[in-house]
C-alpha atoms as a PDB file:
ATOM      1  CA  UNK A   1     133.589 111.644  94.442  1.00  0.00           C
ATOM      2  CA  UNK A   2     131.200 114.612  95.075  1.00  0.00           C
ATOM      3  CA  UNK A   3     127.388 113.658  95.345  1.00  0.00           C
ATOM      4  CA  UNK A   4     125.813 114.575  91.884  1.00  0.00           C
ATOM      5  CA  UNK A   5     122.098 115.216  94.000  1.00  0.00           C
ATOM      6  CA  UNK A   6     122.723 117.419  97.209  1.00  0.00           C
ATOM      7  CA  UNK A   7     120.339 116.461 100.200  1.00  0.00           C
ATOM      8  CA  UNK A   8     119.159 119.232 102.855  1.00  0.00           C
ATOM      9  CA  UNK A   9     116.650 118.029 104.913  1.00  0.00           C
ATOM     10  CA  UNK A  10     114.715 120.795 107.384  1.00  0.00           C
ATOM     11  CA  UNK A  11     114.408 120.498 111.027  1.00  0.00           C
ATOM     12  CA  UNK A  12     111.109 119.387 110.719  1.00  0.00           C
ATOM     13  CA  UNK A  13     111.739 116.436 108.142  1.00  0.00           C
ATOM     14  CA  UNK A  14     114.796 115.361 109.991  1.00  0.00           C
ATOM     15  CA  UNK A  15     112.772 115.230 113.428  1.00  0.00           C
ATOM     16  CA  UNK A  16     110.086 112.982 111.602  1.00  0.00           C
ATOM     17  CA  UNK A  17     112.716 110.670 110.102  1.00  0.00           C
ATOM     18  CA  UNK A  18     114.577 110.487 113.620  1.00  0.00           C
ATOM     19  CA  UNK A  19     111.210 109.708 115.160  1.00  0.00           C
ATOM     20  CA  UNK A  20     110.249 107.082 112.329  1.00  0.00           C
ATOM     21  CA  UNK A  21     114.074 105.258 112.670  1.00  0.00           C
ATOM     22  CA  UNK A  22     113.552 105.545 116.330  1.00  0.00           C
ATOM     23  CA  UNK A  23     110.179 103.362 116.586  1.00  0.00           C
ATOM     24  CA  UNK A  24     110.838 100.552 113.985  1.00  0.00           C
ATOM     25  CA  UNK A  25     107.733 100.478 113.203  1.00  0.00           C
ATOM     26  CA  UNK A  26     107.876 100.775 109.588  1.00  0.00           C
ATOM     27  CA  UNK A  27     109.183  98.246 106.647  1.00  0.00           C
ATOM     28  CA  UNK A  28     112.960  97.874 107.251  1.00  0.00           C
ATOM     29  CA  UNK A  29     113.568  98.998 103.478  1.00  0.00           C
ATOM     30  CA  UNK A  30     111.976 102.366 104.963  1.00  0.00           C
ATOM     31  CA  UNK A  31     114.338 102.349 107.683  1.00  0.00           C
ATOM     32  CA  UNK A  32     117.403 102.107 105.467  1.00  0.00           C
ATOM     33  CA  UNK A  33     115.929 104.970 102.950  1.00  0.00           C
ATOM     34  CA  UNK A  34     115.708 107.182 106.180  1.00  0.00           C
ATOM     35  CA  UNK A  35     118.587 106.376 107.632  1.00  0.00           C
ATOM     36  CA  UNK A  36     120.391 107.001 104.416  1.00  0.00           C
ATOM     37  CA  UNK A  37     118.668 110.986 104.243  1.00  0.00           C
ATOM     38  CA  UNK A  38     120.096 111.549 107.896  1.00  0.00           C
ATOM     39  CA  UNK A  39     123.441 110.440 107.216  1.00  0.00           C
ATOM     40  CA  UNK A  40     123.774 112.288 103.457  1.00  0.00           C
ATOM     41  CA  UNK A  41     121.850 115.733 104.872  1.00  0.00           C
ATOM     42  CA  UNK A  42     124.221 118.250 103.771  1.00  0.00           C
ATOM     43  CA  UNK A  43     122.030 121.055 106.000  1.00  0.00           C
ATOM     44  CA  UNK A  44     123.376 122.544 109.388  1.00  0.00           C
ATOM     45  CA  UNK A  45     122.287 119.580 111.247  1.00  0.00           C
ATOM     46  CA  UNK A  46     122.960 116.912 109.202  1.00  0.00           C
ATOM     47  CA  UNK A  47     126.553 114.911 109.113  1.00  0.00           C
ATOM     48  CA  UNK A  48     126.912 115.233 105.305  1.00  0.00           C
ATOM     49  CA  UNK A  49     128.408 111.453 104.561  1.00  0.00           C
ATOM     50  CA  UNK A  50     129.623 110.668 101.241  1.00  0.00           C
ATOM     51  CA  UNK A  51     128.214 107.605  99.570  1.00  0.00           C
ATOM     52  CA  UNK A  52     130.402 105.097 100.148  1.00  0.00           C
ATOM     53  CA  UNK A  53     130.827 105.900 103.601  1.00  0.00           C
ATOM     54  CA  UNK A  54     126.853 106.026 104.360  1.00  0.00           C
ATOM     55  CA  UNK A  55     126.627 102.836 102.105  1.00  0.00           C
ATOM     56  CA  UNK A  56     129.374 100.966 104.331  1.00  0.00           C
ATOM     57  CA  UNK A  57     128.044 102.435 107.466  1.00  0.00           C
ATOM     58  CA  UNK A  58     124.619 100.795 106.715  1.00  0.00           C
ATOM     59  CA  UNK A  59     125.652  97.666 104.812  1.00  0.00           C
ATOM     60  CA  UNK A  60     123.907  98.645 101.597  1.00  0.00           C
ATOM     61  CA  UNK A  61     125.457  99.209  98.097  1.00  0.00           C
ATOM     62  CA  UNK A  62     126.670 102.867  96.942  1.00  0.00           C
ATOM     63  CA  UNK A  63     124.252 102.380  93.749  1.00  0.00           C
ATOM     64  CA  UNK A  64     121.092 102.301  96.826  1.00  0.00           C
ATOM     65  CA  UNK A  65     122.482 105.567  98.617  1.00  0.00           C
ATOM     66  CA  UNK A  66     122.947 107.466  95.133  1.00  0.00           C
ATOM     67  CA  UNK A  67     119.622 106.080  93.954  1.00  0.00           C
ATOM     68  CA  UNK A  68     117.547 107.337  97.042  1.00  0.00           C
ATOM     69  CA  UNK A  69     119.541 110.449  96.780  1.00  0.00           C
ATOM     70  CA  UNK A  70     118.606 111.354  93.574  1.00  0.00           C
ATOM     71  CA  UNK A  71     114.804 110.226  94.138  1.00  0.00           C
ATOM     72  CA  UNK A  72     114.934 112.748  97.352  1.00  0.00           C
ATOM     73  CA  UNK A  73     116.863 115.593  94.799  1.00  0.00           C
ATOM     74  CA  UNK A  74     113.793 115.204  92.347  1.00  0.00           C
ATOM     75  CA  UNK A  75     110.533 113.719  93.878  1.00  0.00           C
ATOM     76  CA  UNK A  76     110.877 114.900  97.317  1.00  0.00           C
ATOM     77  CA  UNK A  77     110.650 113.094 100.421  1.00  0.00           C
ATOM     78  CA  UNK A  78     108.123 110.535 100.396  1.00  0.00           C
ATOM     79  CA  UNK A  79     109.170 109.518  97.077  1.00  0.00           C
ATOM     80  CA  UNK A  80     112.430 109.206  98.937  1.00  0.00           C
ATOM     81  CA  UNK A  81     110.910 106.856 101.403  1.00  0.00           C
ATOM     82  CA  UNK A  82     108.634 104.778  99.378  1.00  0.00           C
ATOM     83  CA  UNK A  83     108.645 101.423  99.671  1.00  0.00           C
ATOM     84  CA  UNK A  84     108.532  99.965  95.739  1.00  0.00           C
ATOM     85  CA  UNK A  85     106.156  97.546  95.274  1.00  0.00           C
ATOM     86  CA  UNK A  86     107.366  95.035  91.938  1.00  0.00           C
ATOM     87  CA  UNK A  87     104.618  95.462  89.103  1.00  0.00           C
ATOM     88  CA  UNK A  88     103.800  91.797  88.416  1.00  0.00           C
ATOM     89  CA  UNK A  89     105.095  91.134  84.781  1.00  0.00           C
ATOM     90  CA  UNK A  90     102.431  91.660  82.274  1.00  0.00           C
ATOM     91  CA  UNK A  91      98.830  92.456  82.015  1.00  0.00           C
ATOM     92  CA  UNK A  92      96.460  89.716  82.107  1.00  0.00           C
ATOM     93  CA  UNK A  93      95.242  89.010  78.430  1.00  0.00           C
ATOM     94  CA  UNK A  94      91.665  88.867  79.416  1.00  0.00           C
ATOM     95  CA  UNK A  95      89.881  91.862  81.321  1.00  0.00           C
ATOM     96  CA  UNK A  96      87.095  91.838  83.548  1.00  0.00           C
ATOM     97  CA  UNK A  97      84.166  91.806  80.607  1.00  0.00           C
ATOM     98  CA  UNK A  98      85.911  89.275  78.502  1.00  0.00           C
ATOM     99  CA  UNK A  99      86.582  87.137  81.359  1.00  0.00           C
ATOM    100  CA  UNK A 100      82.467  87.391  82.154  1.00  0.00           C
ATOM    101  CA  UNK A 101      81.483  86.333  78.202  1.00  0.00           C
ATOM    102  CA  UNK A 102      84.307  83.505  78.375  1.00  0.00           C
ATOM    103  CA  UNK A 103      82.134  82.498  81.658  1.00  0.00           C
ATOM    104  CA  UNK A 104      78.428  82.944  80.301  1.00  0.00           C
ATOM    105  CA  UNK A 105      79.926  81.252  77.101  1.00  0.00           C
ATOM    106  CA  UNK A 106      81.387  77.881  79.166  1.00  0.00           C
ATOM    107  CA  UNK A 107      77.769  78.100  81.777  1.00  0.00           C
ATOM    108  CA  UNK A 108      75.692  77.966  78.291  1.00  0.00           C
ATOM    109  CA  UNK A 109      75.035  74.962  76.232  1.00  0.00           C
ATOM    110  CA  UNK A 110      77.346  73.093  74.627  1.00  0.00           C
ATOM    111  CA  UNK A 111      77.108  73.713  70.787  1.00  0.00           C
ATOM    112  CA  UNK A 112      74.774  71.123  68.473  1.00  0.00           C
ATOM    113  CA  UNK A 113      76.476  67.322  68.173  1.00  0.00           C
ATOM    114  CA  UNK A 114      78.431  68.103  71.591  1.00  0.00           C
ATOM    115  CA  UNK A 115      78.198  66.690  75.002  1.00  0.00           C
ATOM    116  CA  UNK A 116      79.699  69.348  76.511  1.00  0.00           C
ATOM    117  CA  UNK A 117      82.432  71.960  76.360  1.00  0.00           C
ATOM    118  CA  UNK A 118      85.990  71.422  75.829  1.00  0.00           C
ATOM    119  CA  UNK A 119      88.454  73.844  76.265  1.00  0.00           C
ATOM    120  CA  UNK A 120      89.909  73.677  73.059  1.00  0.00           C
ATOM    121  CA  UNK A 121      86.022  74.091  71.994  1.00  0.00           C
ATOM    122  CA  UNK A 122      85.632  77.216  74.103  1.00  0.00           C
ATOM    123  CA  UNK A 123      88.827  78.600  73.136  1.00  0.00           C
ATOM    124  CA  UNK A 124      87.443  78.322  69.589  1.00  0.00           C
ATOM    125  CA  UNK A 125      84.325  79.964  70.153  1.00  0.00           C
ATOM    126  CA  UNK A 126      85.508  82.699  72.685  1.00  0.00           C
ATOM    127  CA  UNK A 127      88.148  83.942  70.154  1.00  0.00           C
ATOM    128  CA  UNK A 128      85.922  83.855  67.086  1.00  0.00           C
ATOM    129  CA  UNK A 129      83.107  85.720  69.272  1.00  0.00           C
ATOM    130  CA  UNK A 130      85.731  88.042  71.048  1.00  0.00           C
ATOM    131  CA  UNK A 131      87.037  89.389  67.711  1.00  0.00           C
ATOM    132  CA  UNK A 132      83.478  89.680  66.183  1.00  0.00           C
ATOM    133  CA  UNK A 133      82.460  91.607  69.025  1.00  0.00           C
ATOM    134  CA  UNK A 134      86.153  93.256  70.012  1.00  0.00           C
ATOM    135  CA  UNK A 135      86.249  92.381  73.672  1.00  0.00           C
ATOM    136  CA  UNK A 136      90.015  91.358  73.310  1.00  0.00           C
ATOM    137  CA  UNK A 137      93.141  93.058  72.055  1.00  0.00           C
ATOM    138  CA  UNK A 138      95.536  90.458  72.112  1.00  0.00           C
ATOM    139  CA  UNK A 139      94.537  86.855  70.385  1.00  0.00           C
ATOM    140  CA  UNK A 140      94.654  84.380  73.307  1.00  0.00           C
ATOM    141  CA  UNK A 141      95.527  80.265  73.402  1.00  0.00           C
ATOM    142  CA  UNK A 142      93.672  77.392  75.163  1.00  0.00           C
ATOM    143  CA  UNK A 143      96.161  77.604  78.172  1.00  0.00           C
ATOM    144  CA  UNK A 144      94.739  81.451  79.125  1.00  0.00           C
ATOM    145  CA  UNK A 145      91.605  79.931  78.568  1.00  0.00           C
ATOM    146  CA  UNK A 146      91.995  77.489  80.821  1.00  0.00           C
ATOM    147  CA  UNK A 147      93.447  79.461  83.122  1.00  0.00           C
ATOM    148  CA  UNK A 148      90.466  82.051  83.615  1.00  0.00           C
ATOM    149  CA  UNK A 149      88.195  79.263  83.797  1.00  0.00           C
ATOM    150  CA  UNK A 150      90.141  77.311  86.755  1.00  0.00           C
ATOM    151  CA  UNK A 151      90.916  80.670  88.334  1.00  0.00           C
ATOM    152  CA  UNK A 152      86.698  81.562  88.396  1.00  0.00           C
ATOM    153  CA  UNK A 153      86.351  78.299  89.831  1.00  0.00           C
ATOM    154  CA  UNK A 154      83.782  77.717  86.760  1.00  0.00           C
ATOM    155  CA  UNK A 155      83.260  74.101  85.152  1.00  0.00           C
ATOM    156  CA  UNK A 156      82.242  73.342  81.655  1.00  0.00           C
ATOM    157  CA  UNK A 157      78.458  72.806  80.882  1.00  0.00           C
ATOM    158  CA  UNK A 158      77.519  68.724  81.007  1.00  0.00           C
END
């Protein structure tokens, strides 16, 4: 099957991605996007593998060849070579300035007829002063709470 993304790499490219196979010095999914570009490189210097036979060549799947393909055909070379980080799931539910008032709120005193804070207490009181004040955009349960506090290292008020 004909390659739907056509790579042609320049001398100058294909000497750095020689020279950057040739070291090892980089991440080893680096190495395999590189080595993938040489062996595809459709130009006058380049072999001009098909997929599968790149992808058996370097014991990698066809979907990985025809994926860094395509990011080389449309975001260039780097993009090509990048290394994806995974984005960690979600966004924490409480930012950097709620996570300070949920801090001065558990380091002040505990309200009147109360030894000290609970979380359940603080959760209470953080979310009815948070919405007052807007500071969150998502409501938020005892467990994030308790969370944030354990991850600030911050203890409740005696």
């Amino acid at each position: 099957m004909p390659a739907k993304h056509h790579v042609e790499l320049d001398a100058a490219a294909r000497a750095t991605l020689l020279q950057h196979c040739s070291s090892g010095t980089h991440a080893a999914r680096y190495l395999l996007h590189a080595r993938i570009l040489l062996l595809v490189d459709g130009g006058a210097h380049g072999p001009g593998w098909t997929d599968e036979k790149a992808a058996d060549a370097l014991h990698c799947g066809v979907a990985t060849v025809e994926r860094v393909r395509r990011r080389y055909a449309t975001d260039g070379l780097d993009a090509a070579l990048r290394v994806r980080r995974p984005v960690p799931g979600r966004p924490p539910k409480i930012n950097g300035a709620a996570e300070a008032q949920l801090i001065a709120l558990a380091c002040s005193a505990p309200p009147a007829g109360r030894a000290r804070w609970t979380v359940r207490l603080l959760t209470d009181s953080f979310v009815d002063l948070a919405c007052q004040h807007g500071w969150l955009g998502v409501p938020v349960g005892r467990e994030t709470v308790r969370q944030t506090l354990k991850k600030t290292r911050c203890t409740r008020s005696a």
